[in-house]
C-alpha atoms as a PDB file:
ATOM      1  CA  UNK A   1     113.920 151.784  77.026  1.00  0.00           C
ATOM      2  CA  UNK A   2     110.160 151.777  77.094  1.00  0.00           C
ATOM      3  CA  UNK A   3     109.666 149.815  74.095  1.00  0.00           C
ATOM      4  CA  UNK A   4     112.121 147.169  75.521  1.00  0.00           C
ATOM      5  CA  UNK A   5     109.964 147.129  78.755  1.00  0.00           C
ATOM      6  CA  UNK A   6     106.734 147.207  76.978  1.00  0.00           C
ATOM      7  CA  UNK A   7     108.220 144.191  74.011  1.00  0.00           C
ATOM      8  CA  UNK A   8     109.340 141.711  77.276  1.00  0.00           C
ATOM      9  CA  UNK A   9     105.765 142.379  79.165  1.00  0.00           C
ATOM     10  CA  UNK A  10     103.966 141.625  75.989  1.00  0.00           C
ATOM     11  CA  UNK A  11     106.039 138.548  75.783  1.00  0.00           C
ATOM     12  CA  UNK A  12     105.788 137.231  79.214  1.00  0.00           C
ATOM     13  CA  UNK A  13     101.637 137.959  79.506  1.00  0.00           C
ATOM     14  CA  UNK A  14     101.376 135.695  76.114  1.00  0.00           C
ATOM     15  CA  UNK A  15     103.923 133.122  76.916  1.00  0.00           C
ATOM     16  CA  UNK A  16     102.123 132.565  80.220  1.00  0.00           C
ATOM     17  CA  UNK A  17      98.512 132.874  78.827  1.00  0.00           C
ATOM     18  CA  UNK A  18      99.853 130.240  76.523  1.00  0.00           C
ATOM     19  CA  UNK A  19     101.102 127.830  78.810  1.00  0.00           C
ATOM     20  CA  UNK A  20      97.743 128.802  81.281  1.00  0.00           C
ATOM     21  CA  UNK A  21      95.916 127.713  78.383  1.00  0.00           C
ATOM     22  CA  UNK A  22      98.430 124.441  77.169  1.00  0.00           C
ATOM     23  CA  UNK A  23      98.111 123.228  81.440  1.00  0.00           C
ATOM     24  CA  UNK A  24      94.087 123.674  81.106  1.00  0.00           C
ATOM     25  CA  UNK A  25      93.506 121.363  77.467  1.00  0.00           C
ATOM     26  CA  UNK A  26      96.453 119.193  77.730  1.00  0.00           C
ATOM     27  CA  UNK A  27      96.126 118.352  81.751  1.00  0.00           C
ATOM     28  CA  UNK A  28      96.327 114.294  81.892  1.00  0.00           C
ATOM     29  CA  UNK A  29      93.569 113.441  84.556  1.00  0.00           C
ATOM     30  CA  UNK A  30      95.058 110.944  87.234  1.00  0.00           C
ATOM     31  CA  UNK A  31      93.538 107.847  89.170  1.00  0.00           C
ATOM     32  CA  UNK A  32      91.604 109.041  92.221  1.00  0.00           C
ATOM     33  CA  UNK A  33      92.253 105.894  93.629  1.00  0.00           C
ATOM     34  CA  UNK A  34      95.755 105.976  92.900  1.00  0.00           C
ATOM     35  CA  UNK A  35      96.031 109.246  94.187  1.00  0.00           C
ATOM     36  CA  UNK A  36      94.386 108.445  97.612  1.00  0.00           C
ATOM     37  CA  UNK A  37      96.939 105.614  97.622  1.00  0.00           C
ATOM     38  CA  UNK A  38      99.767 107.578  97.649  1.00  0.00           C
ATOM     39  CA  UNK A  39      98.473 110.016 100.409  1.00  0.00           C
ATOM     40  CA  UNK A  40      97.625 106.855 102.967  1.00  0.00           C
ATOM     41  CA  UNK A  41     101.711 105.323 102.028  1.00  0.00           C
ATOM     42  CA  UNK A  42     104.332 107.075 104.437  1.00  0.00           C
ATOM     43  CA  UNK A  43     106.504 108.819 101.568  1.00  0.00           C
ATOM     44  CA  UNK A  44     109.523 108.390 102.332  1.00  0.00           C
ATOM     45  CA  UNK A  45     110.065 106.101  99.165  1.00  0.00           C
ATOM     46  CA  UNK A  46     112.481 103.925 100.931  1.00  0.00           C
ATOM     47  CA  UNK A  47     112.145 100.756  98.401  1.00  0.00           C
ATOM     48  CA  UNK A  48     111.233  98.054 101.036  1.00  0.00           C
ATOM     49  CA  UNK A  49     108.355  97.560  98.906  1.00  0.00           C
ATOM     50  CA  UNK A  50     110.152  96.538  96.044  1.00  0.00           C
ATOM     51  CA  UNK A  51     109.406  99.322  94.320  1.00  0.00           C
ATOM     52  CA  UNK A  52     111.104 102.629  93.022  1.00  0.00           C
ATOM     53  CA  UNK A  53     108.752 104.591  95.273  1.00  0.00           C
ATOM     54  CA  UNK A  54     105.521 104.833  96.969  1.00  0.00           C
ATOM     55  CA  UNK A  55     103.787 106.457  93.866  1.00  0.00           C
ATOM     56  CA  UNK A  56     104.965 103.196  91.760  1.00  0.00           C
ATOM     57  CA  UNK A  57     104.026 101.403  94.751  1.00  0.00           C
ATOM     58  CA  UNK A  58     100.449 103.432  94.876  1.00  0.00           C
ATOM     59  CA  UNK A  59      99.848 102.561  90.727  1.00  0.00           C
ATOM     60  CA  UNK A  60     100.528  98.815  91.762  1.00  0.00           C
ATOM     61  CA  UNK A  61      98.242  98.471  94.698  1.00  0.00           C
ATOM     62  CA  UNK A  62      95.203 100.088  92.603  1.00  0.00           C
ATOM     63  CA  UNK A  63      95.540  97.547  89.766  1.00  0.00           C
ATOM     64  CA  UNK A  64      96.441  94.974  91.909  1.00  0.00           C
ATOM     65  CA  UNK A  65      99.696  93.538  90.955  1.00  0.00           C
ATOM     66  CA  UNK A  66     101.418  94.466  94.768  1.00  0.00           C
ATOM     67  CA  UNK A  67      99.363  92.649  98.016  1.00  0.00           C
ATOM     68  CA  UNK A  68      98.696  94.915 100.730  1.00  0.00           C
ATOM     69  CA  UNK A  69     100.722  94.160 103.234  1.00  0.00           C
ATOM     70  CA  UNK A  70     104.014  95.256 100.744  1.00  0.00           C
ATOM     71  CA  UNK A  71     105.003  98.568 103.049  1.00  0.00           C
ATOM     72  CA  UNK A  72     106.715  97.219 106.336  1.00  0.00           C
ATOM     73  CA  UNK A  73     107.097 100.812 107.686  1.00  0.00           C
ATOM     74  CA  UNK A  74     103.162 101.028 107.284  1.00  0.00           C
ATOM     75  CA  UNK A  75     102.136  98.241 109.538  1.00  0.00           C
ATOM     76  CA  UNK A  76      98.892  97.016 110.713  1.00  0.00           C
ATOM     77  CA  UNK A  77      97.165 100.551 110.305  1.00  0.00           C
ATOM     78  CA  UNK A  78      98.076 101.154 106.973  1.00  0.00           C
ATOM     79  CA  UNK A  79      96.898  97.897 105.762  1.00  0.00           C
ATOM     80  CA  UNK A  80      93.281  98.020 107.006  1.00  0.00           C
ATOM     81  CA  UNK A  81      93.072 101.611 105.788  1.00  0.00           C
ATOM     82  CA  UNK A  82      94.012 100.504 102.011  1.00  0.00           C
ATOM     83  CA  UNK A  83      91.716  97.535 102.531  1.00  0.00           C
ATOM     84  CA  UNK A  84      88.967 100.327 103.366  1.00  0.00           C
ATOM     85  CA  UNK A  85      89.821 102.229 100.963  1.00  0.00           C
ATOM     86  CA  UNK A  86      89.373  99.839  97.888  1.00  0.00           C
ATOM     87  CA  UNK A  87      86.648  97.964  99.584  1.00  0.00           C
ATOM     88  CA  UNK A  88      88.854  94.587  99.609  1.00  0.00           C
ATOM     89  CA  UNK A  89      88.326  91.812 102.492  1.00  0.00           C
ATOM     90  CA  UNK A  90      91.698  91.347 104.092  1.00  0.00           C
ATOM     91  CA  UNK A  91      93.124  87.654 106.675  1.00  0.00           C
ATOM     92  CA  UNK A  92      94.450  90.194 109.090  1.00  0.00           C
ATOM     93  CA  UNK A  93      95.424  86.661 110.554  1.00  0.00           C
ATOM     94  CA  UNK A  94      98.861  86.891 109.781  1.00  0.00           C
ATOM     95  CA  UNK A  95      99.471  90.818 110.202  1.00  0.00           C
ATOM     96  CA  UNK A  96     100.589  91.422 114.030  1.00  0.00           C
ATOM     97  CA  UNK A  97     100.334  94.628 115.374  1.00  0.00           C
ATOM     98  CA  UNK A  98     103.963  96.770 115.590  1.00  0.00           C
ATOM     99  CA  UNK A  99     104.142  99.250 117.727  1.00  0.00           C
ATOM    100  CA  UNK A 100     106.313 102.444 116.418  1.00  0.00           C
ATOM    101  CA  UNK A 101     110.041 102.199 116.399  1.00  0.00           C
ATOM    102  CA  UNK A 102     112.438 104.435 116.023  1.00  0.00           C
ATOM    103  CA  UNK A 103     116.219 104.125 115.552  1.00  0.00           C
ATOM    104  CA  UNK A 104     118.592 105.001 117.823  1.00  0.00           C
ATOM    105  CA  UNK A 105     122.323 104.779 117.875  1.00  0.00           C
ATOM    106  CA  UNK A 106     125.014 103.527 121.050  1.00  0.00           C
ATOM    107  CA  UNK A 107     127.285 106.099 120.648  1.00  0.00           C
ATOM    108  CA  UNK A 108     129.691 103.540 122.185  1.00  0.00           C
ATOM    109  CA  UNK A 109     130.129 101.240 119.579  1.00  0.00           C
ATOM    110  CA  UNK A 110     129.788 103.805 116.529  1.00  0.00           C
ATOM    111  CA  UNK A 111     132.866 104.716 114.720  1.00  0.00           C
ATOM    112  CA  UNK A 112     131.255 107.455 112.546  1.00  0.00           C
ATOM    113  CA  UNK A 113     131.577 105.406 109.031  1.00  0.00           C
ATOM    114  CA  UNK A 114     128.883 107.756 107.799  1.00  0.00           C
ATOM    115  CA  UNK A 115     127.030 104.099 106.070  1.00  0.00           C
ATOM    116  CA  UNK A 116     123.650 104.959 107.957  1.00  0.00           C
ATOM    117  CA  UNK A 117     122.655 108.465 106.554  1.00  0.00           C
ATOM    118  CA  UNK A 118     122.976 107.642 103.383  1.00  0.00           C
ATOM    119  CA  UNK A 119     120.974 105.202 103.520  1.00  0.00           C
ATOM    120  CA  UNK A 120     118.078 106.988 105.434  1.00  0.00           C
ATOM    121  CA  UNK A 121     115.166 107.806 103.256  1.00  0.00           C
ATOM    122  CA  UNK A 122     113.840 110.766 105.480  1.00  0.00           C
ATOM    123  CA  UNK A 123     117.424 111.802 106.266  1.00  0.00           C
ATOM    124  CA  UNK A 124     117.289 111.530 110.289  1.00  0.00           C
ATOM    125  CA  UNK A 125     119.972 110.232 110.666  1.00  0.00           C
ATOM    126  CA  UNK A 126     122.505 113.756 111.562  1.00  0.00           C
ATOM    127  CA  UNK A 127     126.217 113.117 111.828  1.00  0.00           C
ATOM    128  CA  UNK A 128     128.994 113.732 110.376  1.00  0.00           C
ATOM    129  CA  UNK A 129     132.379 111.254 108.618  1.00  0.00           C
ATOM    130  CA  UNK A 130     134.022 110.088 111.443  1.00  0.00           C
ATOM    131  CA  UNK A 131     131.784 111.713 114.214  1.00  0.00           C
ATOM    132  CA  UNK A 132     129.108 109.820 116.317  1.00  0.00           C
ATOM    133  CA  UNK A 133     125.562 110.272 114.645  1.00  0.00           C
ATOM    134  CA  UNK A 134     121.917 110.731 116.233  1.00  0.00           C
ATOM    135  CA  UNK A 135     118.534 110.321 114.915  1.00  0.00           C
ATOM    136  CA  UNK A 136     115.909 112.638 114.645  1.00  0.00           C
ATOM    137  CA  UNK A 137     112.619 110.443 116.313  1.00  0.00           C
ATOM    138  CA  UNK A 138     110.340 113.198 114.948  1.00  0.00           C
ATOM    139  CA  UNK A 139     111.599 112.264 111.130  1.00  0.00           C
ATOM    140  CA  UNK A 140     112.465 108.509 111.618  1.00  0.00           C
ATOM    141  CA  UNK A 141     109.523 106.322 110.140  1.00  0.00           C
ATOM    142  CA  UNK A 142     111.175 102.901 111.767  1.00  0.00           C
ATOM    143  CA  UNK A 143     112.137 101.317 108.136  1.00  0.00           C
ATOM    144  CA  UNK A 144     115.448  99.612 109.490  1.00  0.00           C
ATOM    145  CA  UNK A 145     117.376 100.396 106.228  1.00  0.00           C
ATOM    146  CA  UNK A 146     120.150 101.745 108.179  1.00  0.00           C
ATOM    147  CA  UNK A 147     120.475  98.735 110.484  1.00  0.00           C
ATOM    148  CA  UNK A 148     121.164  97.049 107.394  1.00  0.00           C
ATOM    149  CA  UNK A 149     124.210  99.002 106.087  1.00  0.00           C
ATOM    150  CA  UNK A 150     125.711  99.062 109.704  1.00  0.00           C
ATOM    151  CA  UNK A 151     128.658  97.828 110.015  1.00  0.00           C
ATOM    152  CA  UNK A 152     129.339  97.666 113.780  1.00  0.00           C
ATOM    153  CA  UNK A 153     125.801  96.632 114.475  1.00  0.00           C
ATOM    154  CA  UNK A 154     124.949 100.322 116.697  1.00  0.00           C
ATOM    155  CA  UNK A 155     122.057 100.801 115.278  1.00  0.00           C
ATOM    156  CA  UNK A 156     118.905  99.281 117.056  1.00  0.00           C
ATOM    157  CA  UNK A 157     114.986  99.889 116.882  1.00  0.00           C
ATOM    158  CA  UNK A 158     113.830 101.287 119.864  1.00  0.00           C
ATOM    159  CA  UNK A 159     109.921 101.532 121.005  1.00  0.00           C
ATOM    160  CA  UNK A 160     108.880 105.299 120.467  1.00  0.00           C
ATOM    161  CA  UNK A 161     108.785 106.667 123.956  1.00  0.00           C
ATOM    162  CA  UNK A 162     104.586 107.983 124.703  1.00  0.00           C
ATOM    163  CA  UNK A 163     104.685 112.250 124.983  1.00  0.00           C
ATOM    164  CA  UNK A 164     102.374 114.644 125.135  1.00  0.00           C
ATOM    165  CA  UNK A 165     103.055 115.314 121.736  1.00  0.00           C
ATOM    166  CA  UNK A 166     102.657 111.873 120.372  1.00  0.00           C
ATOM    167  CA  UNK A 167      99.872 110.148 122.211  1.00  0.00           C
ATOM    168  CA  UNK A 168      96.607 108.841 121.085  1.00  0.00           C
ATOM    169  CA  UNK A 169      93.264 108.233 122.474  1.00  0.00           C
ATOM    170  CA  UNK A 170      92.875 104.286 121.774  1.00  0.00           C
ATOM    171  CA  UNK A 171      89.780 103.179 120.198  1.00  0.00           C
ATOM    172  CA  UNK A 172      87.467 100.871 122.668  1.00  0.00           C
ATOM    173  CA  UNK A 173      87.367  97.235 121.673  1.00  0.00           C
ATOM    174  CA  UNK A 174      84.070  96.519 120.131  1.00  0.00           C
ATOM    175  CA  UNK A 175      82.666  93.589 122.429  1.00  0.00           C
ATOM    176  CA  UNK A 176      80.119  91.135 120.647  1.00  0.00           C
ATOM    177  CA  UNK A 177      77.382  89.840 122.775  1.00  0.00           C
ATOM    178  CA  UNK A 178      77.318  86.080 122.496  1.00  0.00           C
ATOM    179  CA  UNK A 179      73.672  84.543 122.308  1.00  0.00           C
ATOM    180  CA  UNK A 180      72.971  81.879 124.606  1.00  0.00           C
END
């Protein structure tokens, strides 16, 4: 018995200094950039971007094959943050300011066809086959793929309602002094 217990502790101290070791030498370095990327995108790797998910989406931003304006859930804010972050002058002409939005569902017109929480990325969407759903504001990032797969059109974007919770101090406007 105490030779067994002593043979599997000898076993499992050098199979884990081994792979201690194997994670130290063979560790593949990754793209600070790409990595900073990836932490500014919202996650949810819902494919509005085009792409698989918002790593892919990170790797294409850094070597600049995607513009940066590709992640509709990430608005106005997430553009000038990537444009920040990789030091790249941006036409924020074009770009309008959206204001949060959240799903929400009339329970009048929903017949429970179960379409729109499969196709959530962040699964906020709670229901049940054949039951009325709801949405969960705190997990909904506003990317409208469920409005999409709706069939009886229930399914709207609704302005995210200020709380205690959720507000922000605005920045001030910076005012430029015109010379006369």
């Amino acid at each position: 018995m105490i030779s067994g217990i002593f043979t599997l502790t000898l076993l499992g101290g050098s199979l884990g200094l081994f792979l201690a070791l194997a994670a130290r030498y063979l560790k593949v370095a990754a793209d600070p950039i790409v990595e900073d990327i990836t932490a500014m995108l919202p996650g949810s790797n819902c494919g509005q971007c085009g792409f698989a998910g918002c790593g892919q989406a990170a790797e294409a931003v850094a070597t600049g094959q995607a513009k940066l304006d590709m992640c509709p859930p990430g608005g106005k804010s997430l553009i000038e943050s990537l444009a920040k972050r990789l030091g790249v002058d941006w036409d924020f002409s074009h770009v309008t300011a959206n204001v949060p939005n959240v799903a929400y569902v009339m329970e009048s017109t929903c017949i429970g066809c179960a379409r729109c929480f499969k196709a959530c990325p962040t699964d906020a969407i709670v229901g049940a086959p054949k039951q009325i759903h709801s949405v969960i504001n705190s997990a909904c990032n506003g990317c409208r793929l469920c409005i999409d797969v709706c069939p009886t059109e229930c399914l709207q974007m609704v302005e995210v309602q200020t709380t205690l919770e959720n507000w922000r101090w605005y920045k001030p406007q910076v005012i430029q002094a015109q010379a006369a």
